[in-house]
PDB file of N, CA and C in Angstrom:
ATOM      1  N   UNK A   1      -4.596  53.821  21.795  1.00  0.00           N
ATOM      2  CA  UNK A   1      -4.654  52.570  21.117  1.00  0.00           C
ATOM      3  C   UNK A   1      -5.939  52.486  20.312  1.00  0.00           C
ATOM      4  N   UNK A   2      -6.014  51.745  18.867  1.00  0.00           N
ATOM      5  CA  UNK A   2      -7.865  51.799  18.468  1.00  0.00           C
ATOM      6  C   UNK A   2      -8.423  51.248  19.190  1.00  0.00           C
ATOM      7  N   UNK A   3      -9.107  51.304  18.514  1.00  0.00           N
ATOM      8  CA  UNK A   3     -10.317  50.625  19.381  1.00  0.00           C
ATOM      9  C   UNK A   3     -11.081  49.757  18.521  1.00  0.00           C
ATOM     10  N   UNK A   4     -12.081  48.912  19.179  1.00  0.00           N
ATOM     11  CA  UNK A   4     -12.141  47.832  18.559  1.00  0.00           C
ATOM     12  C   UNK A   4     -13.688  47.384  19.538  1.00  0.00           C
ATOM     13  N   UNK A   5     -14.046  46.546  19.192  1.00  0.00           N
ATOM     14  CA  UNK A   5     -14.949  45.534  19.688  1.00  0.00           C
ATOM     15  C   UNK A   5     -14.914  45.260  21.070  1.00  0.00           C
ATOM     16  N   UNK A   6     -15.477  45.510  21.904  1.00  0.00           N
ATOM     17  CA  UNK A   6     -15.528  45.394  23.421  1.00  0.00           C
ATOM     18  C   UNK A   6     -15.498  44.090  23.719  1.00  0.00           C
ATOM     19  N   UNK A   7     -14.338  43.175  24.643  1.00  0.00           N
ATOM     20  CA  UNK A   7     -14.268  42.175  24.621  1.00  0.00           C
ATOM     21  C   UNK A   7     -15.422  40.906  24.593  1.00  0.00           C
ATOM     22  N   UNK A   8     -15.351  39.768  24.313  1.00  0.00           N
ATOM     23  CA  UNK A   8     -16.434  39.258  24.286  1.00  0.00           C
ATOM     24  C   UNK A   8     -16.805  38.544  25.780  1.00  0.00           C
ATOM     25  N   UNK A   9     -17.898  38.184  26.120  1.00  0.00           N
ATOM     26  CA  UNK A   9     -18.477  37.635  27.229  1.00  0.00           C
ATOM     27  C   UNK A   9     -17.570  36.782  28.145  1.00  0.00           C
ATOM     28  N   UNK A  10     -16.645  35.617  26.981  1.00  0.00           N
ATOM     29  CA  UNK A  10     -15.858  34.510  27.019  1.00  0.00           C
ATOM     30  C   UNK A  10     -14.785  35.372  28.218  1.00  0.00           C
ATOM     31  N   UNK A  11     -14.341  36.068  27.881  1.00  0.00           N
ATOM     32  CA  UNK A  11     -13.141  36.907  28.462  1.00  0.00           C
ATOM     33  C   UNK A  11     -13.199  37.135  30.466  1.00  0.00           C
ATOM     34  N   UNK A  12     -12.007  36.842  30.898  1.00  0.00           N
ATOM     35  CA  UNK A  12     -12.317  37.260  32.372  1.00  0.00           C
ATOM     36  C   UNK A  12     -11.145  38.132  32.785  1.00  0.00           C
ATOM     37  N   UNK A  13     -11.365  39.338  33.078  1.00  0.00           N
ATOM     38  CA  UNK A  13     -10.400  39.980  34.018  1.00  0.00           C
ATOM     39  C   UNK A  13     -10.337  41.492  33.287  1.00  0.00           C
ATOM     40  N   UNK A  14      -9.186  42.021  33.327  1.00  0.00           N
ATOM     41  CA  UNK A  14      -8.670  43.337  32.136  1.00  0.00           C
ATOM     42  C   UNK A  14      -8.645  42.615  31.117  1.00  0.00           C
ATOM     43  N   UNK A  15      -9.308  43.726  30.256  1.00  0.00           N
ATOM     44  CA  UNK A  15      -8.671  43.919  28.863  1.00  0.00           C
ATOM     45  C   UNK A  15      -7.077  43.678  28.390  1.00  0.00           C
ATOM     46  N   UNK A  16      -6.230  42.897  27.839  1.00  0.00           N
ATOM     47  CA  UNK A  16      -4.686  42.695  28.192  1.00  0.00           C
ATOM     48  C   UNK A  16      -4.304  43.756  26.775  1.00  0.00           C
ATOM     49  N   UNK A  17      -5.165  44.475  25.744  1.00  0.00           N
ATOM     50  CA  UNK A  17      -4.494  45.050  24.926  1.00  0.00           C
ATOM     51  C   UNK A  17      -4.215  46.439  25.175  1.00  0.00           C
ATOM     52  N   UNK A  18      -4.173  46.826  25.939  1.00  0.00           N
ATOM     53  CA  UNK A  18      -3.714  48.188  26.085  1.00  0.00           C
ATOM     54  C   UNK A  18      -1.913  48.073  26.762  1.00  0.00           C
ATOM     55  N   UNK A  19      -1.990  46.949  27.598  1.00  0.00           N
ATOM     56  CA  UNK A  19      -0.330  46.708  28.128  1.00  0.00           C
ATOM     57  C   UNK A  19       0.323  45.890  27.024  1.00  0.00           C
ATOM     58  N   UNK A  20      -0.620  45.343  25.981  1.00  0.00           N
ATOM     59  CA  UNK A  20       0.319  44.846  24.922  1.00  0.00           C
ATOM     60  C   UNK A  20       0.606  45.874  23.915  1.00  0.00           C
ATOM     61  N   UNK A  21      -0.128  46.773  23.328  1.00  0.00           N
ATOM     62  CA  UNK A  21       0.247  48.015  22.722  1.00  0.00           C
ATOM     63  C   UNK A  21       1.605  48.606  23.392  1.00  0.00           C
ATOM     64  N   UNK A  22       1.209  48.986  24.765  1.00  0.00           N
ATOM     65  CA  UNK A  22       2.492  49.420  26.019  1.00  0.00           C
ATOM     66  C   UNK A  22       4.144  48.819  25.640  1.00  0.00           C
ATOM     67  N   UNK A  23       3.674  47.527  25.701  1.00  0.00           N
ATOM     68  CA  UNK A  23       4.774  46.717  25.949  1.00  0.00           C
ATOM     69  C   UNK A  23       5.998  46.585  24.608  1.00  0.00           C
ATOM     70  N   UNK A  24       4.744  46.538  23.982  1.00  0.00           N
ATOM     71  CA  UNK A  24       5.511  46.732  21.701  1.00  0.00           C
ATOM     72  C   UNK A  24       5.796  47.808  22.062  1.00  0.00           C
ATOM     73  N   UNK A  25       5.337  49.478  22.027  1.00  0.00           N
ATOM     74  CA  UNK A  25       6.189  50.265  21.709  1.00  0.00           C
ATOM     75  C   UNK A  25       7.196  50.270  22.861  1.00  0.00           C
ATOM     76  N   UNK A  26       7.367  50.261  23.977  1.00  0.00           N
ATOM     77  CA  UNK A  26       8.605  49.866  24.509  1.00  0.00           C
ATOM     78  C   UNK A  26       9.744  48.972  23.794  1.00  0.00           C
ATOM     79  N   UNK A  27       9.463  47.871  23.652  1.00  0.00           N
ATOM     80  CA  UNK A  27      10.344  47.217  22.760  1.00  0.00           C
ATOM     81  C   UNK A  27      11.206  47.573  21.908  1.00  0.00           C
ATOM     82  N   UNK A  28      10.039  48.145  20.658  1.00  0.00           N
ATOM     83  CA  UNK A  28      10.542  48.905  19.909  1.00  0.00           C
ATOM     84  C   UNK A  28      11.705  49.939  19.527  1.00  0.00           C
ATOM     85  N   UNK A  29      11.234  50.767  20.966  1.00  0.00           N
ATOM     86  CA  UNK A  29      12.364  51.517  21.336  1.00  0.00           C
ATOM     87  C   UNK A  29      13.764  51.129  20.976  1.00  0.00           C
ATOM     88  N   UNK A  30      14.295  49.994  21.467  1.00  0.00           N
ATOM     89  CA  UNK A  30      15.199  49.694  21.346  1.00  0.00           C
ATOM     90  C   UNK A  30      15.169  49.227  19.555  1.00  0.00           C
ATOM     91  N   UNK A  31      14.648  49.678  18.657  1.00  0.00           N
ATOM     92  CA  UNK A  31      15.352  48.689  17.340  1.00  0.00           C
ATOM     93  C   UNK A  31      13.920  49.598  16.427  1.00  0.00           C
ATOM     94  N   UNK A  32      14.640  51.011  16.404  1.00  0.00           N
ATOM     95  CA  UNK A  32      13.686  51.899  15.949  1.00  0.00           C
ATOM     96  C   UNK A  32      14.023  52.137  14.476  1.00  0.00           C
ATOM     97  N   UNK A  33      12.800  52.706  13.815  1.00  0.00           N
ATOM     98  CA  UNK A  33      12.605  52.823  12.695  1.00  0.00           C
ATOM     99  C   UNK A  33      11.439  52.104  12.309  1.00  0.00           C
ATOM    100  N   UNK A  34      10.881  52.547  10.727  1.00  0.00           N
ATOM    101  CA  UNK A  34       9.457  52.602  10.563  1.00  0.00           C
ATOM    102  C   UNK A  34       9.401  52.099   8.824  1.00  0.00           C
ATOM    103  N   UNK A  35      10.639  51.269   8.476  1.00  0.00           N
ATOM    104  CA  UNK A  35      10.592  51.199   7.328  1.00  0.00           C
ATOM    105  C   UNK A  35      10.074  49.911   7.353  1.00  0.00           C
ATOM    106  N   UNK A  36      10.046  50.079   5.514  1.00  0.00           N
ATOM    107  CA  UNK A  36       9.613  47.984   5.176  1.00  0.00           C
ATOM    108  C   UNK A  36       9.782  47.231   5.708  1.00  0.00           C
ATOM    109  N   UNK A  37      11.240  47.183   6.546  1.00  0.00           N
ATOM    110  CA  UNK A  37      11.927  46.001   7.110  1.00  0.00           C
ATOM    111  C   UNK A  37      11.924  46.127   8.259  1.00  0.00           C
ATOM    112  N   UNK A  38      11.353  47.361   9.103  1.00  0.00           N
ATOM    113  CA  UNK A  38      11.683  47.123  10.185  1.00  0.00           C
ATOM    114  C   UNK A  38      10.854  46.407  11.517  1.00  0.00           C
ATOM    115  N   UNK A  39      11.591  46.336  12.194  1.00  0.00           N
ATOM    116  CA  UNK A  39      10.524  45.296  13.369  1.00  0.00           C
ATOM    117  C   UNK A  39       9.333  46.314  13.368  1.00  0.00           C
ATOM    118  N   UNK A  40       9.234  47.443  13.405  1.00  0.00           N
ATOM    119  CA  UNK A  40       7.832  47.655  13.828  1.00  0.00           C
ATOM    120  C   UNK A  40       6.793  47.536  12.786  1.00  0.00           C
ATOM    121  N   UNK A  41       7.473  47.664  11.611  1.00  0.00           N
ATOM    122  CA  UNK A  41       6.823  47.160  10.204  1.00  0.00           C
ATOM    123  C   UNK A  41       6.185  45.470  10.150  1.00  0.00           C
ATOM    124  N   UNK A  42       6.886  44.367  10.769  1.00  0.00           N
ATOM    125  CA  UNK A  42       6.987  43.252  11.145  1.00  0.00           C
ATOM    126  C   UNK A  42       5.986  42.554  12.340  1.00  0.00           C
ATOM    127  N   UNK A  43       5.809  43.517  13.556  1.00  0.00           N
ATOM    128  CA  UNK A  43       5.342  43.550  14.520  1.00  0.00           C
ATOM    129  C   UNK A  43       4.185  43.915  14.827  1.00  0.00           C
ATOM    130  N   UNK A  44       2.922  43.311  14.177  1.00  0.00           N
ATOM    131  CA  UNK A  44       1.636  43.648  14.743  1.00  0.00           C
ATOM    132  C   UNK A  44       0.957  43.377  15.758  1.00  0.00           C
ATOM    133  N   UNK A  45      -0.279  44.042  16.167  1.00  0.00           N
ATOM    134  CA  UNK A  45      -0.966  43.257  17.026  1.00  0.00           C
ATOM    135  C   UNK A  45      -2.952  43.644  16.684  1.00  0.00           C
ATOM    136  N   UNK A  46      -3.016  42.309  16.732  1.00  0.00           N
ATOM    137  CA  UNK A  46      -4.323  42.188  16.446  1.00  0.00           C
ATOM    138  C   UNK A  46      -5.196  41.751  17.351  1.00  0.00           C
ATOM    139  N   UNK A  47      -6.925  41.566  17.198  1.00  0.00           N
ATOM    140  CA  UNK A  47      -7.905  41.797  18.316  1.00  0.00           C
ATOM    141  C   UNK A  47      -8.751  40.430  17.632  1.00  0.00           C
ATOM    142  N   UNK A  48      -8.677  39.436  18.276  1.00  0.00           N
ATOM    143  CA  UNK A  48      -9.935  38.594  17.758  1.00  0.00           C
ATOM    144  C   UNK A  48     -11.033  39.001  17.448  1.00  0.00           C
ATOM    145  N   UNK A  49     -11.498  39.714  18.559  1.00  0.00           N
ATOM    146  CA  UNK A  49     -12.741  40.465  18.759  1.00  0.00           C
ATOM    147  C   UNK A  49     -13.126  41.006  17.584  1.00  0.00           C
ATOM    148  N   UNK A  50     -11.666  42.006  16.972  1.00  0.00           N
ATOM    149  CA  UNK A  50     -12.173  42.181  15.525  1.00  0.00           C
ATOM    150  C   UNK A  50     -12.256  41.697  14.371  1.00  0.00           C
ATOM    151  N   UNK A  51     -11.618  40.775  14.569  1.00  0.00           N
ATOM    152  CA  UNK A  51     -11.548  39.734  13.369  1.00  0.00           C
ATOM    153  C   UNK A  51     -12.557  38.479  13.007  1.00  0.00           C
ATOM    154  N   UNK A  52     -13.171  38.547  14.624  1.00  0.00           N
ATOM    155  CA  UNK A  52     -14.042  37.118  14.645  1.00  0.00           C
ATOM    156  C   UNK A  52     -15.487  37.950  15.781  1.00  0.00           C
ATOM    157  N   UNK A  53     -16.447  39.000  15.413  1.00  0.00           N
ATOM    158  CA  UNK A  53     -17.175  39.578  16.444  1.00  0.00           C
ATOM    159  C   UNK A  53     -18.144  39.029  16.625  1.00  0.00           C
ATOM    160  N   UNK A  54     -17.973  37.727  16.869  1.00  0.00           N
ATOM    161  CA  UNK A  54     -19.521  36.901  17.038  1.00  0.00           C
ATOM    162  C   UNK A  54     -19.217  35.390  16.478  1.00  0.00           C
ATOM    163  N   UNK A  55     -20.195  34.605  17.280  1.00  0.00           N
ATOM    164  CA  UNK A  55     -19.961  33.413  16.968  1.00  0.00           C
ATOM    165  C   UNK A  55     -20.714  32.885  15.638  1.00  0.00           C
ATOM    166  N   UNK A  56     -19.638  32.087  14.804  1.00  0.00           N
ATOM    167  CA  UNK A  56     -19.672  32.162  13.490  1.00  0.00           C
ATOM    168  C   UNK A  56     -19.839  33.041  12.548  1.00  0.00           C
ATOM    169  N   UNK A  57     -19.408  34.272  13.008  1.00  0.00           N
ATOM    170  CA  UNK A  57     -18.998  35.473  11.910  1.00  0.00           C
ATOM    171  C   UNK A  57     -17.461  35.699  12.250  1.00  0.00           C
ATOM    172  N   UNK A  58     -17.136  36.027  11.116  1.00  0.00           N
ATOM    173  CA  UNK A  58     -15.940  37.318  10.611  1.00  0.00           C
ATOM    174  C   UNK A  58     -15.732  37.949  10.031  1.00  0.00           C
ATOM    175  N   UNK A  59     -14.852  39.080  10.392  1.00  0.00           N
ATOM    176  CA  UNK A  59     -15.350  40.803   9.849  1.00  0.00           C
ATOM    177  C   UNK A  59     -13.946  40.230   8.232  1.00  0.00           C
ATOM    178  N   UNK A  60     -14.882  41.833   7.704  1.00  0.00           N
ATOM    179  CA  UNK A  60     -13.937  41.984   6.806  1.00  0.00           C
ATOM    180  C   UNK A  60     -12.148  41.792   7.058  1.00  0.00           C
ATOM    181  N   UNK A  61     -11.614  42.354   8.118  1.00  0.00           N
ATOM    182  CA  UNK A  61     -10.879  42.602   8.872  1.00  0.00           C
ATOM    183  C   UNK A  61     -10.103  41.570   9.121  1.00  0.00           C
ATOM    184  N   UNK A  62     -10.277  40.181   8.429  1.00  0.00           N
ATOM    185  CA  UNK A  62      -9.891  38.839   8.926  1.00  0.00           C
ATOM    186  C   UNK A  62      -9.138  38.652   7.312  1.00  0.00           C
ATOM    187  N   UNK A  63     -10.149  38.959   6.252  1.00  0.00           N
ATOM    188  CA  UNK A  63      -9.368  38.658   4.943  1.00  0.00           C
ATOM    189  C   UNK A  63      -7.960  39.163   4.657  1.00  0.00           C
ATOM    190  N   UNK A  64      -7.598  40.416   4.983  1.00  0.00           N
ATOM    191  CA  UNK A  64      -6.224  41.037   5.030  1.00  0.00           C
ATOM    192  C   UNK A  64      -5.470  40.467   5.861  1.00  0.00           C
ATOM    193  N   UNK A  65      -5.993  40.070   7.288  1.00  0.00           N
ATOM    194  CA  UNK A  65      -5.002  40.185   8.520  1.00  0.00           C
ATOM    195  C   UNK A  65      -5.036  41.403   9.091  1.00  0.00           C
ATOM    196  N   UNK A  66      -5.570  42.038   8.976  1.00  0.00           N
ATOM    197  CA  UNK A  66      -5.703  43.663   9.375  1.00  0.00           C
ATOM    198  C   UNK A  66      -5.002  43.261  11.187  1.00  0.00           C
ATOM    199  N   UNK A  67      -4.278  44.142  11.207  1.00  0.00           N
ATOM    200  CA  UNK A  67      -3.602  44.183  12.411  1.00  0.00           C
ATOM    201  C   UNK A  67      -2.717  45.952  12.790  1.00  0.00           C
ATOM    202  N   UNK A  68      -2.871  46.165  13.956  1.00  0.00           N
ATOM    203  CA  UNK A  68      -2.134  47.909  14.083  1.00  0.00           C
ATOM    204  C   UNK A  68      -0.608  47.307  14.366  1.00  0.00           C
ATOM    205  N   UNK A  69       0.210  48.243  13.562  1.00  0.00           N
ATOM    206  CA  UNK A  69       1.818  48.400  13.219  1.00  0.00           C
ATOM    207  C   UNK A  69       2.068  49.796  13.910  1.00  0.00           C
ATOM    208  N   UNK A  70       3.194  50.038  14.965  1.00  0.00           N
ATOM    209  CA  UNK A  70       3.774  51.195  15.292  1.00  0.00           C
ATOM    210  C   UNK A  70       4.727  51.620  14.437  1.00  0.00           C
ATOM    211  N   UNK A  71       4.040  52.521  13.396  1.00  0.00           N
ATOM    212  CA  UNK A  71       4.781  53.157  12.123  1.00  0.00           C
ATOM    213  C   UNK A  71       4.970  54.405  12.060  1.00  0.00           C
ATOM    214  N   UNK A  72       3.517  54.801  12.760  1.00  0.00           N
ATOM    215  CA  UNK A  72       3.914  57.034  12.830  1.00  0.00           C
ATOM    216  C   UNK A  72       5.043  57.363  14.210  1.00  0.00           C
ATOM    217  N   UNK A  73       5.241  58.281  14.008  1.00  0.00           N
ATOM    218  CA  UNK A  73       6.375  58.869  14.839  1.00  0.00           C
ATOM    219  C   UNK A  73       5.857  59.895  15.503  1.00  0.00           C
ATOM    220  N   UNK A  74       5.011  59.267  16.410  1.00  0.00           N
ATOM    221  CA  UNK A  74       3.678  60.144  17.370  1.00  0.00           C
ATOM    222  C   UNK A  74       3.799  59.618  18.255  1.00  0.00           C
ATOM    223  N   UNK A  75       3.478  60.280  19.704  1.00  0.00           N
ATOM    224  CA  UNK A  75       3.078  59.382  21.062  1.00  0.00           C
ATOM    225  C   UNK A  75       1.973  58.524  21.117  1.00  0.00           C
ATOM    226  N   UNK A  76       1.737  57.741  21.563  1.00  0.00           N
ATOM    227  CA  UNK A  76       0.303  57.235  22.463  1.00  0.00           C
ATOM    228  C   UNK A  76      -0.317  56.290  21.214  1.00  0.00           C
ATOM    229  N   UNK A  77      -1.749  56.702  21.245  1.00  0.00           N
ATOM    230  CA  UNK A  77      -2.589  55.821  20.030  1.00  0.00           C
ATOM    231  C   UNK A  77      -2.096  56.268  18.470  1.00  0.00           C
ATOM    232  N   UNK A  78      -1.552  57.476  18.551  1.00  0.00           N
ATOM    233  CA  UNK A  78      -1.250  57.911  17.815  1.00  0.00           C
ATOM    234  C   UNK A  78      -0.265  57.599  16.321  1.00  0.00           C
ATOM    235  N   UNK A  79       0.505  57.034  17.393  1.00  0.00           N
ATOM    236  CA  UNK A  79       1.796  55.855  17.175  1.00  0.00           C
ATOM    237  C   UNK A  79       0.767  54.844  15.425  1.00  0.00           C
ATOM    238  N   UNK A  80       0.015  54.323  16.361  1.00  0.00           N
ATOM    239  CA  UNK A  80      -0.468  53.385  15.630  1.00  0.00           C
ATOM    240  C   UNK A  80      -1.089  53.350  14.144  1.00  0.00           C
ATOM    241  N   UNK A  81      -1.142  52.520  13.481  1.00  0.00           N
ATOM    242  CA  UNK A  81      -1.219  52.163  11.826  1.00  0.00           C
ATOM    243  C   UNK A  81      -2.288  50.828  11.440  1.00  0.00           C
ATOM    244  N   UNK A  82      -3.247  51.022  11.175  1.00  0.00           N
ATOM    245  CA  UNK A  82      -4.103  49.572  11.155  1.00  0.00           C
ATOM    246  C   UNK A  82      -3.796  49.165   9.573  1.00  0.00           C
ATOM    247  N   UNK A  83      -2.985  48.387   9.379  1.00  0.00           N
ATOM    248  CA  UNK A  83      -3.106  47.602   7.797  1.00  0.00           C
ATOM    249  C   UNK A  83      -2.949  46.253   8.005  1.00  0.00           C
ATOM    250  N   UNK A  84      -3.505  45.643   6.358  1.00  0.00           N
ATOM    251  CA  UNK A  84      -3.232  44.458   6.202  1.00  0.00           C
ATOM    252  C   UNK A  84      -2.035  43.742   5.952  1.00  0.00           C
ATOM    253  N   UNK A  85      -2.164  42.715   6.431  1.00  0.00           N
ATOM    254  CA  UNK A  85      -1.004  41.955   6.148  1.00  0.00           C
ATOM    255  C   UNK A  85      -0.562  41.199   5.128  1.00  0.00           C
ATOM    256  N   UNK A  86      -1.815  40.521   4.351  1.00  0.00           N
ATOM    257  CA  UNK A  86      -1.870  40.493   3.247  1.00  0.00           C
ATOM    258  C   UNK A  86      -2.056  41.485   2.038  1.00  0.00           C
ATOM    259  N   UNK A  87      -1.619  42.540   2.301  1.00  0.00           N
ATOM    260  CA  UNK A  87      -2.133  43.335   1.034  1.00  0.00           C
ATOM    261  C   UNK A  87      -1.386  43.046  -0.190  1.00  0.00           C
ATOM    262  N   UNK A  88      -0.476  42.794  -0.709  1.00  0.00           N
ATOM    263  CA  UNK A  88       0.093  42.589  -1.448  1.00  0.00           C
ATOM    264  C   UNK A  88       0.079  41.314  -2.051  1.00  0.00           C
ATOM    265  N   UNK A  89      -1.084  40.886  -1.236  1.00  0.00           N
ATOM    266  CA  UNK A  89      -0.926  39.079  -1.865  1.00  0.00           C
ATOM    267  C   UNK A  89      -2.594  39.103  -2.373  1.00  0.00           C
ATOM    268  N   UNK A  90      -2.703  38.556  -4.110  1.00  0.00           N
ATOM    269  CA  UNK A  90      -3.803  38.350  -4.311  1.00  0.00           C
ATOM    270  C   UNK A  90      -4.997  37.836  -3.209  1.00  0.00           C
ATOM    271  N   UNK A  91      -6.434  38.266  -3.446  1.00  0.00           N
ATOM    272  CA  UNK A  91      -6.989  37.305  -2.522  1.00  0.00           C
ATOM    273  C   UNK A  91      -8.227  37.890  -2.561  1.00  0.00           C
ATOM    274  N   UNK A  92      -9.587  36.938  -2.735  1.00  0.00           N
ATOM    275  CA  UNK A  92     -10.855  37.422  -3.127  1.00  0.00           C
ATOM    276  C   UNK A  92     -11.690  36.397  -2.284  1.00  0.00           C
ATOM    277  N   UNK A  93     -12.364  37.009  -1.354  1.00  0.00           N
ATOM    278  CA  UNK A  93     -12.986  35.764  -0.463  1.00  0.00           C
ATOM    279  C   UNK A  93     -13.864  35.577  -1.415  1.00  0.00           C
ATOM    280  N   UNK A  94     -14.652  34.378  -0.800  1.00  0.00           N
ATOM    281  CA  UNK A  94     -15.226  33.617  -2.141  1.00  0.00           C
ATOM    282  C   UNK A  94     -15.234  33.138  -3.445  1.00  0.00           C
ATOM    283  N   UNK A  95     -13.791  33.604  -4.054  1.00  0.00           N
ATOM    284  CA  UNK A  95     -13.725  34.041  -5.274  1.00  0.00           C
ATOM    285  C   UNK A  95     -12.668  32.601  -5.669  1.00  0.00           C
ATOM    286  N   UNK A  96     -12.903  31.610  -5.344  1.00  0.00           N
ATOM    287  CA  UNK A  96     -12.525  30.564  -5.660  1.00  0.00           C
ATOM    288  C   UNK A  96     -10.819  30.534  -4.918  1.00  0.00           C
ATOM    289  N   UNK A  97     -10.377  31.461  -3.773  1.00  0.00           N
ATOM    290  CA  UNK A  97      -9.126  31.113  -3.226  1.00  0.00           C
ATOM    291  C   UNK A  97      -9.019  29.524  -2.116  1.00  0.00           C
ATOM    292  N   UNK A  98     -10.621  29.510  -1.646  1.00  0.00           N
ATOM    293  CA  UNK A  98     -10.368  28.468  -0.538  1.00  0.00           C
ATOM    294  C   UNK A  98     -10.046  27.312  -1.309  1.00  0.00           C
ATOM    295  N   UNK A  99      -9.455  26.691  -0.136  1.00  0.00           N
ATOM    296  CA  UNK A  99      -9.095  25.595  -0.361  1.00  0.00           C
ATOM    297  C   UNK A  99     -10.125  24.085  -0.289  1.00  0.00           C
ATOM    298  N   UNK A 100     -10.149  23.452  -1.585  1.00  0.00           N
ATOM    299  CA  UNK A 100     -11.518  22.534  -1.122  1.00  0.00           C
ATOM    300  C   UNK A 100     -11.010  21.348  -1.174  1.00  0.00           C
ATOM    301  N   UNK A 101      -9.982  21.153  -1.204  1.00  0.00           N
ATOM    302  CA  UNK A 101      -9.456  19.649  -1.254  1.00  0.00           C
ATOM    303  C   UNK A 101      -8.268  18.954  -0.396  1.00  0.00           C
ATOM    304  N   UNK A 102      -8.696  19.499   0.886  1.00  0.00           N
ATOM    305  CA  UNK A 102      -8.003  18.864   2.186  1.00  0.00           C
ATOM    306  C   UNK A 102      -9.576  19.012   3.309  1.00  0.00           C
ATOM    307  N   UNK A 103     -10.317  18.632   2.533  1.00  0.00           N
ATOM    308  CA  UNK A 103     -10.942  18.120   3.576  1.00  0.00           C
ATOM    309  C   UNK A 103     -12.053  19.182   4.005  1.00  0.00           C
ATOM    310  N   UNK A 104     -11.969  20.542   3.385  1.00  0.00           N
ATOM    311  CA  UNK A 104     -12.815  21.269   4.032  1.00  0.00           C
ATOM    312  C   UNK A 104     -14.444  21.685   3.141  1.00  0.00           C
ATOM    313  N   UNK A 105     -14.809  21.942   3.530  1.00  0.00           N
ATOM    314  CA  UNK A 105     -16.126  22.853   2.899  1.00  0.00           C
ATOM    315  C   UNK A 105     -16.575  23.998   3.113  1.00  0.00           C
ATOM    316  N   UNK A 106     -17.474  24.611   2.139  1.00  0.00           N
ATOM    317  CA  UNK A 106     -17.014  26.160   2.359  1.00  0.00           C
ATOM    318  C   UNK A 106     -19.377  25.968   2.459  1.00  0.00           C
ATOM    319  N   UNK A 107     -19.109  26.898   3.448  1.00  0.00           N
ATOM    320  CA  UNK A 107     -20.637  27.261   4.498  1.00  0.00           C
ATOM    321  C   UNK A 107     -20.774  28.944   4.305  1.00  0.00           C
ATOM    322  N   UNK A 108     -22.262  29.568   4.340  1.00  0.00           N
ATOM    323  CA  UNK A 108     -21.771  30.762   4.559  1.00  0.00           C
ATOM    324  C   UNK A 108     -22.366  30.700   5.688  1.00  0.00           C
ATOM    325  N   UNK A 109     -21.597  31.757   6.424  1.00  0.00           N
ATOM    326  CA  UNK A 109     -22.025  32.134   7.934  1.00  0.00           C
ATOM    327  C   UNK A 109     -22.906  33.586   7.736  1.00  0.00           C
ATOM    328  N   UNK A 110     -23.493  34.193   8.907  1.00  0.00           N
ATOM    329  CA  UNK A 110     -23.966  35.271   9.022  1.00  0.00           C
ATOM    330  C   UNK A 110     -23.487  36.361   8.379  1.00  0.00           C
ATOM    331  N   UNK A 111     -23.806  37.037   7.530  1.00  0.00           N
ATOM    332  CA  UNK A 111     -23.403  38.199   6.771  1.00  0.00           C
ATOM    333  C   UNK A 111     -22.931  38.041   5.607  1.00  0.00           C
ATOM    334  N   UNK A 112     -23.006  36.750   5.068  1.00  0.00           N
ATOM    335  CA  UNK A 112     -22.666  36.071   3.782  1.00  0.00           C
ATOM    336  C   UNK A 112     -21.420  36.157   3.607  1.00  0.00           C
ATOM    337  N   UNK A 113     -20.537  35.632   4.659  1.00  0.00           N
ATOM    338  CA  UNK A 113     -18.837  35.605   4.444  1.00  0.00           C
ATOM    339  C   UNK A 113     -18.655  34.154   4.552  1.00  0.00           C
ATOM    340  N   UNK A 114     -17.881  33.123   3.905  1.00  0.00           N
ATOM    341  CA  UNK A 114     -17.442  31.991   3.568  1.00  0.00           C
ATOM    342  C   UNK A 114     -16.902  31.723   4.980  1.00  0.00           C
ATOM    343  N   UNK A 115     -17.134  30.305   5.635  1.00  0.00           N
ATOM    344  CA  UNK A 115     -16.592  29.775   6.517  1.00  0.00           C
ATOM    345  C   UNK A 115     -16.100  28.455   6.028  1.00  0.00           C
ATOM    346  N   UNK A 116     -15.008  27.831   6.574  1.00  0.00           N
ATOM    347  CA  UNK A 116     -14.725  26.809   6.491  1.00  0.00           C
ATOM    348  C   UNK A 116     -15.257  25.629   7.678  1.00  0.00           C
ATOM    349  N   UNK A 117     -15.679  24.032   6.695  1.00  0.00           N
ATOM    350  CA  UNK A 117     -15.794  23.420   8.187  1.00  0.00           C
ATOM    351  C   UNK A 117     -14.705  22.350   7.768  1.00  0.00           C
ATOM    352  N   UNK A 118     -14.451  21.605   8.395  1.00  0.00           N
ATOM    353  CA  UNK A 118     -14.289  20.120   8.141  1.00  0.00           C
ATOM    354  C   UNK A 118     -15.280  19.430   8.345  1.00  0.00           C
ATOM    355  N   UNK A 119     -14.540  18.762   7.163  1.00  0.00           N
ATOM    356  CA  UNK A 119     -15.610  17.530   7.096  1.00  0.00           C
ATOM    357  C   UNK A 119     -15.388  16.249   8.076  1.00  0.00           C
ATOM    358  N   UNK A 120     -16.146  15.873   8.207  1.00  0.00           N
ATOM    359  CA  UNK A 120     -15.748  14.704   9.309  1.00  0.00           C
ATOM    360  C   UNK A 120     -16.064  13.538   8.492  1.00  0.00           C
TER     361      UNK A 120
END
């Protein structure tokens, strides 16, 4: 399975992504194939940890949706495919996509990536 960001502090017990990796390609099994349309094409799974590694940051990794897809036709970690989910959809952080007129405001957080707050 990748690997990723060692859970954060917040967290108590196992790690649950290694039996959720487990559990998708099982699934899978049953409703196989690796195309555009197919469930495993459909079916990601993603890591907060990597998307959000610290309080009030987020990684690059958050703008796509970056999430691993069981797409290769390999055993084990192998299996796995990290892409975005948005790739195909315009999108430029900072670049005038947020939204500023429901209420939010745009902050930068640590590492100079745009956060949203509400406004109260």
């Amino acid at each position: 399975m990748p690997g990723g960001p060692a859970p954060g502090p917040h967290r108590r017990g196992k790690d649950p992504r290694a039996g959720i990796y487990r559990s998708l390609a099982e699934a899978l099994r049953s409703y196989p194939g690796t195309g555009a349309d197919s469930p495993a094409a459909r079916i990601g799974v993603a890591s907060w940890e990597a998307w959000f590694p610290g309080r009030h940051l987020m990684s690059e990794a958050f703008y796509g949706l970056r999430a691993d897809f069981a797409l290769n036709d390999a055993p084990g970690p192998d299996k796995w495919v990290s892409r975005d989910m948005l790739r195909d959809l315009p999108f430029a952080p900072g670049g005038g996509n947020l939204r500023r007129d429901r209420g939010h405001r745009e902050r930068p957080a640590a590492g100079g990536h745009p956060v949203l707050d509400a406004q109260g």
